[in-house]
Protein backbone atom coordinates (compact mmCIF):
# COMPACT_ATOMS: atom_id res chain seq x y z
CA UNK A 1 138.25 81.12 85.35
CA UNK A 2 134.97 81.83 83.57
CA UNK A 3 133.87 84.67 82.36
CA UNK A 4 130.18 86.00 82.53
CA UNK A 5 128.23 85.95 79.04
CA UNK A 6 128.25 89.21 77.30
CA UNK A 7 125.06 90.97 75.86
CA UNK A 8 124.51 93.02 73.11
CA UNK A 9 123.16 96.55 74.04
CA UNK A 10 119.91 95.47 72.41
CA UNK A 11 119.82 92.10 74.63
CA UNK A 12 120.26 94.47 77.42
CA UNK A 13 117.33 96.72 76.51
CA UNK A 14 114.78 94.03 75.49
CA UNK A 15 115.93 92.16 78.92
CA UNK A 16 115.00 95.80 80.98
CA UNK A 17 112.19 96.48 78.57
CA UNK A 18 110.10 93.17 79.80
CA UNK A 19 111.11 93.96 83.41
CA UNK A 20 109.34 96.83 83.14
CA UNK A 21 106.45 95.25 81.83
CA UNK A 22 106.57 92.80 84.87
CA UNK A 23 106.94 95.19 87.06
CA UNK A 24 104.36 97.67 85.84
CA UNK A 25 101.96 94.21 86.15
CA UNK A 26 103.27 93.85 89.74
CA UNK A 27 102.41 97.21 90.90
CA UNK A 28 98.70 97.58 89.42
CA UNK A 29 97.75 94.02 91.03
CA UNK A 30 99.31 95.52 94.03
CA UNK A 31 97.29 98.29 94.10
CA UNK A 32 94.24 96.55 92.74
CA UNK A 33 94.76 94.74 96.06
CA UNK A 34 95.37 97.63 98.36
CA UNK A 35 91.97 99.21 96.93
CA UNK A 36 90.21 96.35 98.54
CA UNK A 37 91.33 96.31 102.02
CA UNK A 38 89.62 96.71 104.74
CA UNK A 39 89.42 97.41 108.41
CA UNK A 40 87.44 95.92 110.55
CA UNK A 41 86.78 96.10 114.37
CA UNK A 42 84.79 94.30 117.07
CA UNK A 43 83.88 95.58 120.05
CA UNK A 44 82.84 94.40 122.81
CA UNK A 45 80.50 95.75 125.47
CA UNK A 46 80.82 94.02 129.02
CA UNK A 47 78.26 95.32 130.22
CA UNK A 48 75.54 94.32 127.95
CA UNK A 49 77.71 91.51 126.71
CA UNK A 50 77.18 93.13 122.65
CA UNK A 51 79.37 92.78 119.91
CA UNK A 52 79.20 95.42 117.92
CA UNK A 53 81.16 95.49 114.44
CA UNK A 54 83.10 98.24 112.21
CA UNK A 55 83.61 98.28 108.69
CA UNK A 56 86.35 100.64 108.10
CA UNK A 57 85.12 102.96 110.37
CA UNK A 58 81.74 102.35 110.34
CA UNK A 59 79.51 100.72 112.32
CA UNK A 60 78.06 97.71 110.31
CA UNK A 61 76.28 95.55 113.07
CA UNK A 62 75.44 95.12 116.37
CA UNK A 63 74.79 91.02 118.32
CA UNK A 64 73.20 91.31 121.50
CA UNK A 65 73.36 87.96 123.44
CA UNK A 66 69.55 87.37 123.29
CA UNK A 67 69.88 87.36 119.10
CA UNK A 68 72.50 84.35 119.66
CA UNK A 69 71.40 80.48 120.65
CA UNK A 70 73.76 78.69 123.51
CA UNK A 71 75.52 82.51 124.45
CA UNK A 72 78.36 81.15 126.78
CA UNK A 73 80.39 84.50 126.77
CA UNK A 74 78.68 85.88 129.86
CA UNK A 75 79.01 82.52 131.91
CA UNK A 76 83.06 83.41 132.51
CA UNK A 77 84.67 81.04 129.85
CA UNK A 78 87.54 82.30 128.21
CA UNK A 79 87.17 83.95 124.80
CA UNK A 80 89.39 83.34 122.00
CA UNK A 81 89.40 84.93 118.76
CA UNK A 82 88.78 82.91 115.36
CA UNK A 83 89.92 84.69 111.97
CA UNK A 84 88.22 82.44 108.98
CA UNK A 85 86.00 83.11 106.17
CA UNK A 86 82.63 81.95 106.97
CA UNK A 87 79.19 82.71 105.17
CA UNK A 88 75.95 82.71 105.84
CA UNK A 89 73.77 83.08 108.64
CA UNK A 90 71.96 86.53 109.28
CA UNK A 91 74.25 88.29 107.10
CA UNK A 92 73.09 86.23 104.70
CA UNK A 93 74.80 84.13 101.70
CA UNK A 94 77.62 85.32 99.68
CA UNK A 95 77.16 87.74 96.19
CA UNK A 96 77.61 85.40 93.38
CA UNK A 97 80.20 87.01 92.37
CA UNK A 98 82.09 85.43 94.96
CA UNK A 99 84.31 82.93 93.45
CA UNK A 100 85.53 80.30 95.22
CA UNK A 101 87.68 79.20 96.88
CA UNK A 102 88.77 82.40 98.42
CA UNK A 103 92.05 83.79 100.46
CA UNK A 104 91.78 85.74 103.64
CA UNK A 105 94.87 88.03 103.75
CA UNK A 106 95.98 89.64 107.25
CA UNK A 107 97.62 92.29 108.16
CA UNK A 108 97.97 92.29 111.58
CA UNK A 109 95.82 91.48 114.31
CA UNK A 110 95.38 93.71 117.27
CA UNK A 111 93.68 92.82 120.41
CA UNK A 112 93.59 95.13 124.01
């Protein structure tokens, strides 16, 4: 039977010593991402057929169906929800600080 390798009480320090490090790098990315979450929301109004949407909290836009070409969510088809990353349009094109390509991390996705 083989026995484990033994380390010096220095080994063991230096070893502990650089896992800190890592994990001190681990937990500032991690909050480095947590500071730029968001929350948004879309809601939708049946009876005007609006969408209006929230950014974290706050209302950031509303589409009435006249401001969209070919509007086919009043006719009775189905709806279905798309989560990507496109730009452009009327908000406009992306900062250029926007490097790309990009990720789009998700939480969760709630729908009622």
């Amino acid at each position: 039977m083989a026995f484990p390798d033994v380390v010096t009480r220095e080994q063991w320090l230096e070893a502990r010593k650089q896992l800190l490090v890592l994990e001190k790098q681990a937990t500032r990315e991690r909050d480095a991402l947590n500071a730029e979450r968001r929350r948004w929301r879309m809601w939708w109004q049946p009876r005007t057929g609006a969408f209006t949407f929230y950014k974290d909290g706050v209302e950031y836009m509303t589409v009435e169906p006249a401001q969209m070409r070919n509007w086919c969510f009043s006719s009775g088809v189905p709806l279905f929800m798309i989560l990507n990353l496109a730009v452009g349009g009327k908000v406009g094109p992306p900062p250029d600080s926007v490097q790309f390509p990009v990720d789009l991390l998700v939480d969760y996705v709630r729908v009622w």
